[in-house]
Protein backbone atom coordinates (compact mmCIF):
# COMPACT_ATOMS: atom_id res chain seq x y z
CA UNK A 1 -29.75 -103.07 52.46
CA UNK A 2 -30.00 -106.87 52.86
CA UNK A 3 -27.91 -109.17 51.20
CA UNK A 4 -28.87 -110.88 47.91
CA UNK A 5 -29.84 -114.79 48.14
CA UNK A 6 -29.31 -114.99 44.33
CA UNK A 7 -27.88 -118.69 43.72
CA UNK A 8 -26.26 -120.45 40.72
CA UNK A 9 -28.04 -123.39 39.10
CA UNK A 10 -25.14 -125.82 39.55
CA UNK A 11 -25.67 -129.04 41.28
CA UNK A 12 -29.79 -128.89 39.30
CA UNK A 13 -31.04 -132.49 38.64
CA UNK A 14 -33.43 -133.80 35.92
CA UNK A 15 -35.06 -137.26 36.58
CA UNK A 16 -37.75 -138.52 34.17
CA UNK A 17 -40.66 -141.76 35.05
CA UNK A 18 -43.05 -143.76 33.60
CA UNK A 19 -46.36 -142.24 34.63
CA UNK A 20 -47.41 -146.04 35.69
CA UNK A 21 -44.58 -146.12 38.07
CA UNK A 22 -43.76 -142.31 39.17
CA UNK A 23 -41.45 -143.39 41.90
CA UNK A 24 -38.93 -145.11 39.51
CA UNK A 25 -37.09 -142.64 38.64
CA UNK A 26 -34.32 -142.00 36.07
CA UNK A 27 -31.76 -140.08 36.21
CA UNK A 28 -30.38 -137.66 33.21
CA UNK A 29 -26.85 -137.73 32.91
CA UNK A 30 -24.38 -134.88 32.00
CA UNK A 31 -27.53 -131.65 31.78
CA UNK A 32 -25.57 -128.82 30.88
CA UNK A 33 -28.28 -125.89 31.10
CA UNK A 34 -32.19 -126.16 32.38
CA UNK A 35 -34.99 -124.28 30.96
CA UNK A 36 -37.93 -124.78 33.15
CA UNK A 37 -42.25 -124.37 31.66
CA UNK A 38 -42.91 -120.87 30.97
CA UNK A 39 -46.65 -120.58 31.15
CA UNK A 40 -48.96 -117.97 28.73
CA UNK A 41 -52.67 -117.02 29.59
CA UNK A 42 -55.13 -116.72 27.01
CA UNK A 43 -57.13 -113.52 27.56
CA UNK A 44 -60.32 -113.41 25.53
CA UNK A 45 -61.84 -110.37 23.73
CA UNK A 46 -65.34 -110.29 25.26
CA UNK A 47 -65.67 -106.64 24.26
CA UNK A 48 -69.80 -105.73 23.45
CA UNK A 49 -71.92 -103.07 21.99
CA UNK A 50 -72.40 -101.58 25.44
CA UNK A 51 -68.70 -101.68 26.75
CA UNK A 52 -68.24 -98.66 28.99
CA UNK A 53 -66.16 -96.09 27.16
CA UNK A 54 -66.24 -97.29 24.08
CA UNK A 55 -63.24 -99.86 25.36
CA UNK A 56 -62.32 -103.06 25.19
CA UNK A 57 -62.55 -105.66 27.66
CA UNK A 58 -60.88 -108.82 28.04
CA UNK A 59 -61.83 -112.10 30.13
CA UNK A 60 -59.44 -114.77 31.65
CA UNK A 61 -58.61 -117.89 29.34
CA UNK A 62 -57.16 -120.78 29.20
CA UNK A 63 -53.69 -120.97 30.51
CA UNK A 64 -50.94 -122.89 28.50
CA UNK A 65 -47.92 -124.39 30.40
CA UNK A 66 -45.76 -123.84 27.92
CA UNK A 67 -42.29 -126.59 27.03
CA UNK A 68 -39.55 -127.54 29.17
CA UNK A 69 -36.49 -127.82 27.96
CA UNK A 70 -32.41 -128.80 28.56
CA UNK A 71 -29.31 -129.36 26.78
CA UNK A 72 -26.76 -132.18 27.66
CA UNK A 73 -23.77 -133.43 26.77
CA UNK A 74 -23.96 -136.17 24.29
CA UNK A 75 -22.80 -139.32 25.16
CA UNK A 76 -23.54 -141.50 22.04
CA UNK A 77 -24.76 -144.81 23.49
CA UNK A 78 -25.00 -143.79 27.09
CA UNK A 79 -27.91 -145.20 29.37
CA UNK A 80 -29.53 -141.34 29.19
CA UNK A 81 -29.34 -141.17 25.54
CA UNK A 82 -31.12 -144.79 24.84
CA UNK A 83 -33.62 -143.18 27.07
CA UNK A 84 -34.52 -140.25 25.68
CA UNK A 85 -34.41 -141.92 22.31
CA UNK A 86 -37.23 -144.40 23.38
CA UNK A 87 -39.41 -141.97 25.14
CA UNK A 88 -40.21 -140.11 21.70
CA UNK A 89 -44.19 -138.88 21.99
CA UNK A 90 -44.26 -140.45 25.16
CA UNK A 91 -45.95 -139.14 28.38
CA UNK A 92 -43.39 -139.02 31.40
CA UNK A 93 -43.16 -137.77 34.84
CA UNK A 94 -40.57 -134.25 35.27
CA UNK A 95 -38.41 -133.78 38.51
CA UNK A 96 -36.56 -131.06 38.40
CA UNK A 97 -34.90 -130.60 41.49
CA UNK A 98 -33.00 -127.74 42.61
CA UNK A 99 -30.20 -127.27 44.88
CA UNK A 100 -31.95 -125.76 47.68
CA UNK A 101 -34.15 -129.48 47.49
CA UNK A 102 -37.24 -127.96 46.20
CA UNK A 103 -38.52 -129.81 43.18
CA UNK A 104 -40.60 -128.89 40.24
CA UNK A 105 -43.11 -131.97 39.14
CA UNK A 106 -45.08 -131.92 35.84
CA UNK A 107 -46.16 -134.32 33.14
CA UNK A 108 -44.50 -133.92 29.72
CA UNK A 109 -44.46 -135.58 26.52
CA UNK A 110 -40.98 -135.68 24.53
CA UNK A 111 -41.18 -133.74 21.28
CA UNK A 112 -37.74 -133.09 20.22
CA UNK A 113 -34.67 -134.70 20.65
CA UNK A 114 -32.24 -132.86 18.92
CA UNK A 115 -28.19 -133.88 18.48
CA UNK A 116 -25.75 -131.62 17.43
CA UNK A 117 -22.05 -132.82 16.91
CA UNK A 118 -20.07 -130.17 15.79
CA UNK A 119 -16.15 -130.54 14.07
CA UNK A 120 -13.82 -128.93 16.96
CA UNK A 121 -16.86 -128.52 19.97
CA UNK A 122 -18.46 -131.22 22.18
CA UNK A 123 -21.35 -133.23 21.22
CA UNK A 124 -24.40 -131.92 22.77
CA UNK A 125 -28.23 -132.46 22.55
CA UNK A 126 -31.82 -130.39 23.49
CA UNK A 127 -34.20 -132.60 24.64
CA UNK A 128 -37.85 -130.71 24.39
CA UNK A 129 -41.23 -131.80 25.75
CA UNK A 130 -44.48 -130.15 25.78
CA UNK A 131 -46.07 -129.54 29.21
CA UNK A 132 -49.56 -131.10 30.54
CA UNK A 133 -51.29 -129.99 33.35
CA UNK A 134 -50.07 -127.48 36.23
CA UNK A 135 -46.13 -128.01 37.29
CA UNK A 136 -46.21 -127.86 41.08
CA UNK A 137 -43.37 -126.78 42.71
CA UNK A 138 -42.76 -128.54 46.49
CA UNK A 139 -41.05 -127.67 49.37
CA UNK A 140 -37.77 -128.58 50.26
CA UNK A 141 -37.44 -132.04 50.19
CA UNK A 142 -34.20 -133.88 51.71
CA UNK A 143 -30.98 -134.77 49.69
CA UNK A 144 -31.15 -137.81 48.03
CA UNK A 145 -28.04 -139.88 46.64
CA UNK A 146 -28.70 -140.91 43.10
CA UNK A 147 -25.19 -141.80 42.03
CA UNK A 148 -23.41 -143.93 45.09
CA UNK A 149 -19.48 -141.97 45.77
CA UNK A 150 -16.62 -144.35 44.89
CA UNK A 151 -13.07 -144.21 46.78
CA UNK A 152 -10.20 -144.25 43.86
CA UNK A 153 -6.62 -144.85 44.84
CA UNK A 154 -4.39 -147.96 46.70
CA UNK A 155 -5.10 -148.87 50.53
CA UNK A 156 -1.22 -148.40 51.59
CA UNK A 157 0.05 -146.58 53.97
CA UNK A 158 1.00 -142.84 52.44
CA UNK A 159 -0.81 -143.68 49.33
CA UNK A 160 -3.56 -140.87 48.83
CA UNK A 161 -7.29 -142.09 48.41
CA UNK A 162 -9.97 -139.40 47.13
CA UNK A 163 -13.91 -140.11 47.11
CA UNK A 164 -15.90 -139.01 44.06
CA UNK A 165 -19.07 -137.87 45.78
CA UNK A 166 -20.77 -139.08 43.03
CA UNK A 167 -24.80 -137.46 41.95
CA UNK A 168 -26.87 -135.57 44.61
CA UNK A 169 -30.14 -133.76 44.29
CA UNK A 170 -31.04 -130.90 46.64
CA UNK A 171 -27.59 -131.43 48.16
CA UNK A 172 -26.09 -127.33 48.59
CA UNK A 173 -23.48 -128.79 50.62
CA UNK A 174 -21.55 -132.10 50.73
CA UNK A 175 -19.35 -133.39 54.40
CA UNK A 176 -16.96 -136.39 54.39
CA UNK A 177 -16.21 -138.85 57.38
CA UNK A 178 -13.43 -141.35 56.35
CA UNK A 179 -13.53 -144.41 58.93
CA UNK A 180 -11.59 -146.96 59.18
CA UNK A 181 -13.35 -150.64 59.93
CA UNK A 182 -16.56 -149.08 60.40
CA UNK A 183 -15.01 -146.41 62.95
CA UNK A 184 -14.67 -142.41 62.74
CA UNK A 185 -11.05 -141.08 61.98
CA UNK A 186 -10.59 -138.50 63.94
CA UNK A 187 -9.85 -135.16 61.87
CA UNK A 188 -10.49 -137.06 58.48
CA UNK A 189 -13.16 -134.62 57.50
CA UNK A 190 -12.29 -133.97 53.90
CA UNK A 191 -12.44 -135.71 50.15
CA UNK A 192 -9.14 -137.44 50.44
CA UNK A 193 -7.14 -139.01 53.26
CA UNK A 194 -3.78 -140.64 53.88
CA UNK A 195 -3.45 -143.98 55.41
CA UNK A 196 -1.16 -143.77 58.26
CA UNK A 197 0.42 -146.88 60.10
CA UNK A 198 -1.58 -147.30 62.24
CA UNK A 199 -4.98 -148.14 59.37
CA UNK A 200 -2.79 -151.34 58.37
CA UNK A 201 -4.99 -154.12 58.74
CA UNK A 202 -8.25 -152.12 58.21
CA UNK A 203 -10.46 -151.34 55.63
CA UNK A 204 -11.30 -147.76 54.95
CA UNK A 205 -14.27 -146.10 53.69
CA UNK A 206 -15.97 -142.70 53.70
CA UNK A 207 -19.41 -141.77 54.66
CA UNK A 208 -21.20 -138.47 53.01
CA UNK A 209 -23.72 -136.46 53.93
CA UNK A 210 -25.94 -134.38 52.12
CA UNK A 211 -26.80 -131.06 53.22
CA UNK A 212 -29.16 -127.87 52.27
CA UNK A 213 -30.77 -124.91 54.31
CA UNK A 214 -33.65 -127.58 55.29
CA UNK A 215 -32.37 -131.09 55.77
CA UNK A 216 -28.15 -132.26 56.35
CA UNK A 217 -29.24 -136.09 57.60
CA UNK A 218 -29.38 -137.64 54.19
CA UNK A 219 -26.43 -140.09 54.20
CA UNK A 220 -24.54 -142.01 51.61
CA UNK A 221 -21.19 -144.73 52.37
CA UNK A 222 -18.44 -145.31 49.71
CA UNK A 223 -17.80 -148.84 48.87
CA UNK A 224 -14.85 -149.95 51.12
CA UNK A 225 -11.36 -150.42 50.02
CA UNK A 226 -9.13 -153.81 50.38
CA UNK A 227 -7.16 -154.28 53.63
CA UNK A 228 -4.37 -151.56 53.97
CA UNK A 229 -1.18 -152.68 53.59
């Protein structure tokens, strides 16, 4: 019996674009839960007077792509919410990209954008918009960085510094390289690293790569930190 290759939808990205510019991409922050188009067929009734058996019979319709949907945390004043304010009735361009990299692409107008902000719960809201036209679902496409990572801590010697990877799409899997002065630390292969005494002098940063069953070359650097002392 071969193993199941059932995944979670963690790590699922929702970008949104003019249709004028389809490449220019926005990101939507903080999506908590995905609900991709659900398409219905019509079937007409073209039963007549000499249907065999006294039965009826139905012809293929029109098919209806149905509404895409997600919830997200709502962050009042964000750059996501301003967006999905403004785009009310308007006609955008849907990524939905997957961990695995493959991406679902379909035109949608915004009809609901819908807050809730509850007493004791967090803020969220559903953002709703009708489909047009076919979705078309691609093949894996390579990692891309949409969020650059960031190093947090102090460049001194036995002071811990961690990198937030920051956002991914298609990205199932996420390596680290810290270097120091542009050069590979040997063994410094995970999200945080000590400076040791002999970094003083240097500046440090850490290179990620992206990864999924297709593509592991897409590569992003955190900003570098001041000289450790």
């Amino acid at each position: 019996m071969s193993e199941t290759q059932a995944s979670i939808g963690y790590g699922s990205v929702v970008e949104m674009a003019d249709v004028a510019t389809p490449t220019v991409r926005t990101y939507i922050g903080e999506v908590k839960s995905i609900t991709p188009p659900s398409d219905s067929t019509d079937t007409p009734d073209g039963t007549h007077m000499q249907s065999p058996n006294k039965t009826r019979e139905f012809v293929e319709g029109l098919t209806d792509p149905g509404e895409f949907s997600f919830e997200t945390n709502l962050v009042v004043g964000s750059a996501s919410d301003r967006y999905l304010m403004v785009a009310k009735g308007k006609k955008k361009i849907v990524t939905q990209t997957f961990p695995s990299g493959h991406q679902l692409i379909f035109t949608g107008i915004r009809s609901g954008y819908e807050k809730a902000v509850p007493l004791d719960d967090v803020m969220t809201a559903t953002v709703t918009m009708k489909v047009s036209g076919e979705p078309v679902l691609t093949e894996p496409t390579a990692p891309r960085n949409l969020v650059a990572p960031t190093i947090q801590g102090v460049a001194a010697v036995g002071s811990p510094l961690t990198v937030e990877p920051g956002v991914w799409a298609g990205a199932m899997d996420i390596t680290y390289q810290w270097q120091a002065d542009g050069s590979d630390i040997v063994g410094a292969t995970g999200p945080s690293f000590v400076p040791a005494v002999g970094n003083v002098g240097a500046v440090i940063t850490c290179e990620l790569t992206g990864a999924n069953d297709d593509f592991d070359t897409t590569v992003a650097t955190a900003g570098t930190t001041a000289v450790v002392a």
